[in-house]
C-alpha atoms as a PDB file:
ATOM      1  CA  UNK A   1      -6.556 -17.790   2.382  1.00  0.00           C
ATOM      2  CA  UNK A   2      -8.961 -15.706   0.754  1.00  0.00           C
ATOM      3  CA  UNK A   3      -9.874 -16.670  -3.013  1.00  0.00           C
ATOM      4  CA  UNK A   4      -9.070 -13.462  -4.733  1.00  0.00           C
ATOM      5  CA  UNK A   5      -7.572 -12.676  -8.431  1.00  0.00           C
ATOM      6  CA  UNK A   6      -5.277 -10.318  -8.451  1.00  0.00           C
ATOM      7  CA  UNK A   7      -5.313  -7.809 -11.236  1.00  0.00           C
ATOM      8  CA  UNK A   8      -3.843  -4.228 -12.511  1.00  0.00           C
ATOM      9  CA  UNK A   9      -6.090  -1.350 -11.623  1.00  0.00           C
ATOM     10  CA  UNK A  10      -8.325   0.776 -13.809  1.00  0.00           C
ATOM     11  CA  UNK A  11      -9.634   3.959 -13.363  1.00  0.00           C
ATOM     12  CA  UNK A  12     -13.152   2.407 -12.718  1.00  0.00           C
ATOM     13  CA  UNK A  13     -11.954   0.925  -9.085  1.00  0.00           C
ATOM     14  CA  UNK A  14     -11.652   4.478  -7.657  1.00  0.00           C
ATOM     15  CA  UNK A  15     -14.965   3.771  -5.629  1.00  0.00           C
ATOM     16  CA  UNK A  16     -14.129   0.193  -4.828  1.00  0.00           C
ATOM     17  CA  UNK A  17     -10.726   1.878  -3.635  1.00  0.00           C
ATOM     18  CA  UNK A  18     -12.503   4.806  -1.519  1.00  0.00           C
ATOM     19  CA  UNK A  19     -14.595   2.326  -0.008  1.00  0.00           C
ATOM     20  CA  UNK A  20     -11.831   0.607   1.273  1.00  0.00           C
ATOM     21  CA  UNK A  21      -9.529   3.120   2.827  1.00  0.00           C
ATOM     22  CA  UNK A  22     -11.656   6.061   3.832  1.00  0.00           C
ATOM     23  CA  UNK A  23     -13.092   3.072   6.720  1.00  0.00           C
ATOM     24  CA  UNK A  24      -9.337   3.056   7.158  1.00  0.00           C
ATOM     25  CA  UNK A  25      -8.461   5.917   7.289  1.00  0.00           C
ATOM     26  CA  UNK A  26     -11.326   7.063   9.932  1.00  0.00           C
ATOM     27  CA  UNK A  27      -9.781   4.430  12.201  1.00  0.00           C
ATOM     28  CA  UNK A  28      -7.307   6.854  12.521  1.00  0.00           C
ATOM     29  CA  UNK A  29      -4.902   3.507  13.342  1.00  0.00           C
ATOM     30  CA  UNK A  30      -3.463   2.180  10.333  1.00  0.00           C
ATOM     31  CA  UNK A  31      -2.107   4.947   8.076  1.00  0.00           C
ATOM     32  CA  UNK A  32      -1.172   8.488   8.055  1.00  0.00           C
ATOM     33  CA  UNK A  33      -3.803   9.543   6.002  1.00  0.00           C
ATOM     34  CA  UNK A  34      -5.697  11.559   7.868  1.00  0.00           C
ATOM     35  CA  UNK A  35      -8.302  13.322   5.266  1.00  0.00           C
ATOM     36  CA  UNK A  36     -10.852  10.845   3.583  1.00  0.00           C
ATOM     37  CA  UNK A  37     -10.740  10.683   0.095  1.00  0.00           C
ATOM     38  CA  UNK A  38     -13.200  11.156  -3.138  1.00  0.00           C
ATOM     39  CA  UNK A  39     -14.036   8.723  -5.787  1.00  0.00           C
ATOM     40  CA  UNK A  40     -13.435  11.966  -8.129  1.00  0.00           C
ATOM     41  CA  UNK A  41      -9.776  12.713  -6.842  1.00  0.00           C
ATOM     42  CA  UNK A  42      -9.114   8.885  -6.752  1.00  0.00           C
ATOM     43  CA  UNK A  43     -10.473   8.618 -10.152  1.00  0.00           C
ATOM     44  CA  UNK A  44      -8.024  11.304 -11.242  1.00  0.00           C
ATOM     45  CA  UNK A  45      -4.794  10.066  -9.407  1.00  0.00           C
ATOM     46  CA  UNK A  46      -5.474   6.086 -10.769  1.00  0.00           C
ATOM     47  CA  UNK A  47      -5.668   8.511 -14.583  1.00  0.00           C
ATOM     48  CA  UNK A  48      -2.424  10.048 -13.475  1.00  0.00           C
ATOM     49  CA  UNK A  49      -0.480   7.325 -11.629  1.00  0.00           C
ATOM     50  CA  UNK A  50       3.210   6.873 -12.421  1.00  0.00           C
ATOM     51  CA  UNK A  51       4.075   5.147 -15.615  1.00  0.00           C
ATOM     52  CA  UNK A  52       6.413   3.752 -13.378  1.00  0.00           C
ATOM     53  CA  UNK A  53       4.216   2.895 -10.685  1.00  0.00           C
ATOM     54  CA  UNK A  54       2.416  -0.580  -9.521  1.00  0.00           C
ATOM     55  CA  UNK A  55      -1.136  -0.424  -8.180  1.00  0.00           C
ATOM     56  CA  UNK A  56      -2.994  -3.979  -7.865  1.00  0.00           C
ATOM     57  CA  UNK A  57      -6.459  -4.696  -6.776  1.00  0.00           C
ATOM     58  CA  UNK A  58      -7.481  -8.321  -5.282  1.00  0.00           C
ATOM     59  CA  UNK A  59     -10.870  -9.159  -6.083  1.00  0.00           C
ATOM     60  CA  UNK A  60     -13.156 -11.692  -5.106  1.00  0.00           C
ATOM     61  CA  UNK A  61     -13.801 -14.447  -7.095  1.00  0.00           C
ATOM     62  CA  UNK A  62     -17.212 -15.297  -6.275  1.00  0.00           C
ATOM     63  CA  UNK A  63     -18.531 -11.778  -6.716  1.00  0.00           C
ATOM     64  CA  UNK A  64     -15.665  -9.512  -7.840  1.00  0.00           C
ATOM     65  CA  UNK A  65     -15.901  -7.340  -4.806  1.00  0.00           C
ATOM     66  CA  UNK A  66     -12.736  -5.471  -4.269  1.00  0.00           C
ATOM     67  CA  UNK A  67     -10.974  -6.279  -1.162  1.00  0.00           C
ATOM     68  CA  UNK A  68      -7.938  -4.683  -1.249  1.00  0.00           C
ATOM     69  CA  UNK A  69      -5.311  -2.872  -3.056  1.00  0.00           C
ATOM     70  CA  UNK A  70      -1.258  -2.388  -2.844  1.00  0.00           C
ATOM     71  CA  UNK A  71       0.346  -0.050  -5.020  1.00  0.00           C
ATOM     72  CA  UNK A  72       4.130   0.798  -5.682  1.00  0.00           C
ATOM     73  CA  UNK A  73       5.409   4.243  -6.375  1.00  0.00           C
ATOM     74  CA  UNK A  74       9.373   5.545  -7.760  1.00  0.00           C
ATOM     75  CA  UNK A  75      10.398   6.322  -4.344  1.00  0.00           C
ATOM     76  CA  UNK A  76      12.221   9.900  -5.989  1.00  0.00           C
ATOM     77  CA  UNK A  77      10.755  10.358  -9.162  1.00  0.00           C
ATOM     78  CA  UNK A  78      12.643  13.897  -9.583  1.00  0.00           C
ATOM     79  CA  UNK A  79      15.952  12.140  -9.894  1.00  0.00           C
ATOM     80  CA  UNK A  80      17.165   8.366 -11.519  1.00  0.00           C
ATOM     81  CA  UNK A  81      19.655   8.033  -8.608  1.00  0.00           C
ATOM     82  CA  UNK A  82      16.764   6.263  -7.575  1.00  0.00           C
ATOM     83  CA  UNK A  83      15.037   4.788  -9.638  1.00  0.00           C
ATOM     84  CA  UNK A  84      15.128   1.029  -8.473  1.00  0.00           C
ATOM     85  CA  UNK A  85      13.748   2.128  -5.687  1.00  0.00           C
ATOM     86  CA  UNK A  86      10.085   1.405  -4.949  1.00  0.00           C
ATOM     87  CA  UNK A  87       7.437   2.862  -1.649  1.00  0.00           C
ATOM     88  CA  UNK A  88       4.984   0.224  -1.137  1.00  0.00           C
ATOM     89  CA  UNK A  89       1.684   0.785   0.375  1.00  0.00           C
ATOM     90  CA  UNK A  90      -1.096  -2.410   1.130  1.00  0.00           C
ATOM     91  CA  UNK A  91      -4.489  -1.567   2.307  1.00  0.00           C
ATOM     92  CA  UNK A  92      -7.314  -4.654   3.266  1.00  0.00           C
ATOM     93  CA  UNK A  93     -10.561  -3.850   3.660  1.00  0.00           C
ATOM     94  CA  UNK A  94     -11.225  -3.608   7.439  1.00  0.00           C
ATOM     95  CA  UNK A  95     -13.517  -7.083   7.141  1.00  0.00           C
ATOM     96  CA  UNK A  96     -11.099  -9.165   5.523  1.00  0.00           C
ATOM     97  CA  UNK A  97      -7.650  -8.528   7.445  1.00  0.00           C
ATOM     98  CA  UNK A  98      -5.416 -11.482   8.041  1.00  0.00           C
ATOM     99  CA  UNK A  99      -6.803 -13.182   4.923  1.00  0.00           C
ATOM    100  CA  UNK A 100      -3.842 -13.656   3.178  1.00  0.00           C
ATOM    101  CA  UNK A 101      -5.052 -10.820   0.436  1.00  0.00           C
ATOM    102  CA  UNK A 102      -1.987  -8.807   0.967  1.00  0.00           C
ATOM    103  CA  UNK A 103       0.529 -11.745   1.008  1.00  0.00           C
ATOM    104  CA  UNK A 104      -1.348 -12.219  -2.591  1.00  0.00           C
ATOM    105  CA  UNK A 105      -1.379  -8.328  -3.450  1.00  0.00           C
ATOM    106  CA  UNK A 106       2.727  -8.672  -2.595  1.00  0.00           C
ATOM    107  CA  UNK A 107       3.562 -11.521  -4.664  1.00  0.00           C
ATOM    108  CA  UNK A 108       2.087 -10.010  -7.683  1.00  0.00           C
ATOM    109  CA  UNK A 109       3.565  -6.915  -6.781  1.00  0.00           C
ATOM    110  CA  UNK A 110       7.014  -8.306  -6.044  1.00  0.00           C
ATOM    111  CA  UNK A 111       7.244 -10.211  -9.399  1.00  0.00           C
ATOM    112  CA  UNK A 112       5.752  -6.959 -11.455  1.00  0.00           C
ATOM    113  CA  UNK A 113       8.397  -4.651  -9.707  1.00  0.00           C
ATOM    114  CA  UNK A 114      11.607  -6.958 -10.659  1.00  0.00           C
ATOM    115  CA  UNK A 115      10.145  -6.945 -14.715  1.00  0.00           C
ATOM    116  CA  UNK A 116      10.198  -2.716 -14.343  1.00  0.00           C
ATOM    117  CA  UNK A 117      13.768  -2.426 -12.520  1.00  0.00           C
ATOM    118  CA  UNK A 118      13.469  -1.522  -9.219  1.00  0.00           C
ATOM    119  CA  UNK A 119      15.660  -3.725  -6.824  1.00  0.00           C
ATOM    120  CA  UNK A 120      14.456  -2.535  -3.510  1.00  0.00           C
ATOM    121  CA  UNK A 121      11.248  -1.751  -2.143  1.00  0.00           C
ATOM    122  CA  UNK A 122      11.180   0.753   1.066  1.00  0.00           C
ATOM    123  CA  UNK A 123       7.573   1.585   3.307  1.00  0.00           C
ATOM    124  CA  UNK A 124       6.782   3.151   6.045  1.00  0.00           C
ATOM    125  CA  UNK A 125       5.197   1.696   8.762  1.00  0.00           C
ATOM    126  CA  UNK A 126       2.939   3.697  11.774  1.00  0.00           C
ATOM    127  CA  UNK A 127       4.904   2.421  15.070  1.00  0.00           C
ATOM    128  CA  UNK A 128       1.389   1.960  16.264  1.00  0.00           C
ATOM    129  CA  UNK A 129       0.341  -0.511  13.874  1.00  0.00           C
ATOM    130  CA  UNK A 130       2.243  -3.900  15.240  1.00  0.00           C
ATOM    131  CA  UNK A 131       0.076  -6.018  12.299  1.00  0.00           C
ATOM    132  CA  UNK A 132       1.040  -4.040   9.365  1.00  0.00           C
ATOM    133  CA  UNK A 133       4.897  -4.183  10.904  1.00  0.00           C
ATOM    134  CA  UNK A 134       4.045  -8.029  10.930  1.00  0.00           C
ATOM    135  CA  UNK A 135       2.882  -8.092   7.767  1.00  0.00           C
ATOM    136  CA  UNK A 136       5.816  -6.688   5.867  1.00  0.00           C
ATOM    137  CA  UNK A 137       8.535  -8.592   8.344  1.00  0.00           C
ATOM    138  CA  UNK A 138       6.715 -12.236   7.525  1.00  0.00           C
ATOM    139  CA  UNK A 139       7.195 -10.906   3.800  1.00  0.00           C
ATOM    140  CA  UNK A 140      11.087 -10.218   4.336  1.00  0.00           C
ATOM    141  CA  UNK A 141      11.104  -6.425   4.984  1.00  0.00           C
ATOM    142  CA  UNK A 142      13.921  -5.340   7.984  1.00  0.00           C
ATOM    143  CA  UNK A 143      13.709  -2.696   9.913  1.00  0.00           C
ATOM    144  CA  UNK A 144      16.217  -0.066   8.595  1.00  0.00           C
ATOM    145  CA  UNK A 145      15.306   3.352  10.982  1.00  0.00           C
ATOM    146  CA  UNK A 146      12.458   5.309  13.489  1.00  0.00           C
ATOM    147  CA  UNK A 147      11.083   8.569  12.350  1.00  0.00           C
ATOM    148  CA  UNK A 148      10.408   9.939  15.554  1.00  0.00           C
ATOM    149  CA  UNK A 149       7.308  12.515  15.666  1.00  0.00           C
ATOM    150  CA  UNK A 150       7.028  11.619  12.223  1.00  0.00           C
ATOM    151  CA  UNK A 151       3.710  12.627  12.039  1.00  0.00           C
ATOM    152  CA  UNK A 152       1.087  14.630  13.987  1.00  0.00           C
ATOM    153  CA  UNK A 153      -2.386  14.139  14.857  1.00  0.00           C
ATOM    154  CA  UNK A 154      -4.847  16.351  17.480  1.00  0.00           C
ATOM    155  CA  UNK A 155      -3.818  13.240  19.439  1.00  0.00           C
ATOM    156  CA  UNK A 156      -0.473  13.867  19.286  1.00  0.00           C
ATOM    157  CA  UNK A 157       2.563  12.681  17.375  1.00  0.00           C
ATOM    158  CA  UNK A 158       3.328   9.118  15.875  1.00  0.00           C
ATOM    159  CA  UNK A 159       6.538   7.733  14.995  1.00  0.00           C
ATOM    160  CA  UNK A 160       7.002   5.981  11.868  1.00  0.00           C
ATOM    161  CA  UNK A 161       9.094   2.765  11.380  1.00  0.00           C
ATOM    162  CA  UNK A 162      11.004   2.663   8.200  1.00  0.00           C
ATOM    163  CA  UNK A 163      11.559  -0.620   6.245  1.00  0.00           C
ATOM    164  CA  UNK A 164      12.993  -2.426   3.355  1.00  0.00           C
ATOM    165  CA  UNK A 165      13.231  -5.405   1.036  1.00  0.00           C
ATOM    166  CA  UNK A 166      15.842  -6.036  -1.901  1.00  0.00           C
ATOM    167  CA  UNK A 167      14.171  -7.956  -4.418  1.00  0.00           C
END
């Protein structure tokens, strides 16, 4: 298991963050994303997230490099009906998958989320990606649904599997 600390983000991580996922996200593999991002508009959303809202960084020790990042949003922020519900999303940088970061990212996040009210956490999961599905069934998610054609690529379409866990 990697040696990371896991901390609350701060608007200064936005290029850490963009380092991380636009690799990611020009795998075209792992998440839906599908535009890369800016260390401007990533500086602005960290300024903006949800009050509500979780977002962790893991950080090496030895050099605090950031390795990854999870954050938690209100799954329906436009009504309470739902407002102990969370949408997780975990991203590793590419060179340190199936380090145990994100088991670390999810405990912090787990414990953080049950101190601001939410009782259930819900993701979505590409049905392409059989490691992230992994990742979030080891961790006590269950499947719940498909999305079929749930989203669309030049490639073609990509169903999305949709998962839980009650806290």
């Amino acid at each position: 298991m990697a040696d990371v600390r896991i901390r609350p983000m701060t608007v200064h991580d936005a290029e850490a963050i963009v380092n991380i996922f636009n690799p990611i996200i020009a795998t075209h593999t792992y998440t839906v994303f599908d535009t890369p991002l800016t260390v401007e508009a990533e500086r602005e959303f960290l300024a903006n997230f949800s009050p509500r809202g979780i977002f962790h960084v893991a950080e090496l020790r030895d050099r605090a490099e950031i390795v990854g990042f999870q954050s938690l949003d209100p799954f329906a922020p436009y009504t309470h009906a739902c407002d102990h519900v969370g949408v997780i999303g975990t991203y590793t940088a590419l060179t340190h998958h199936g380090k145990g970061i994100g088991q670390q990212l999810s405990q912090a996040t787990f414990a953080a989320a049950k101190t601001r009210g939410y009782e259930k956490i819900f993701a979505y999961v590409r049905a392409d990606n059989p490691y992230a599905l992994h990742f979030y069934l080891k961790l006590g998610f269950t499947i719940i649904g498909i999305a079929k054609k749930h989203a669309k690529f030049p490639s073609g379409y990509v169903d999305e599997i949709l998962i839980e866990k009650f806290l």
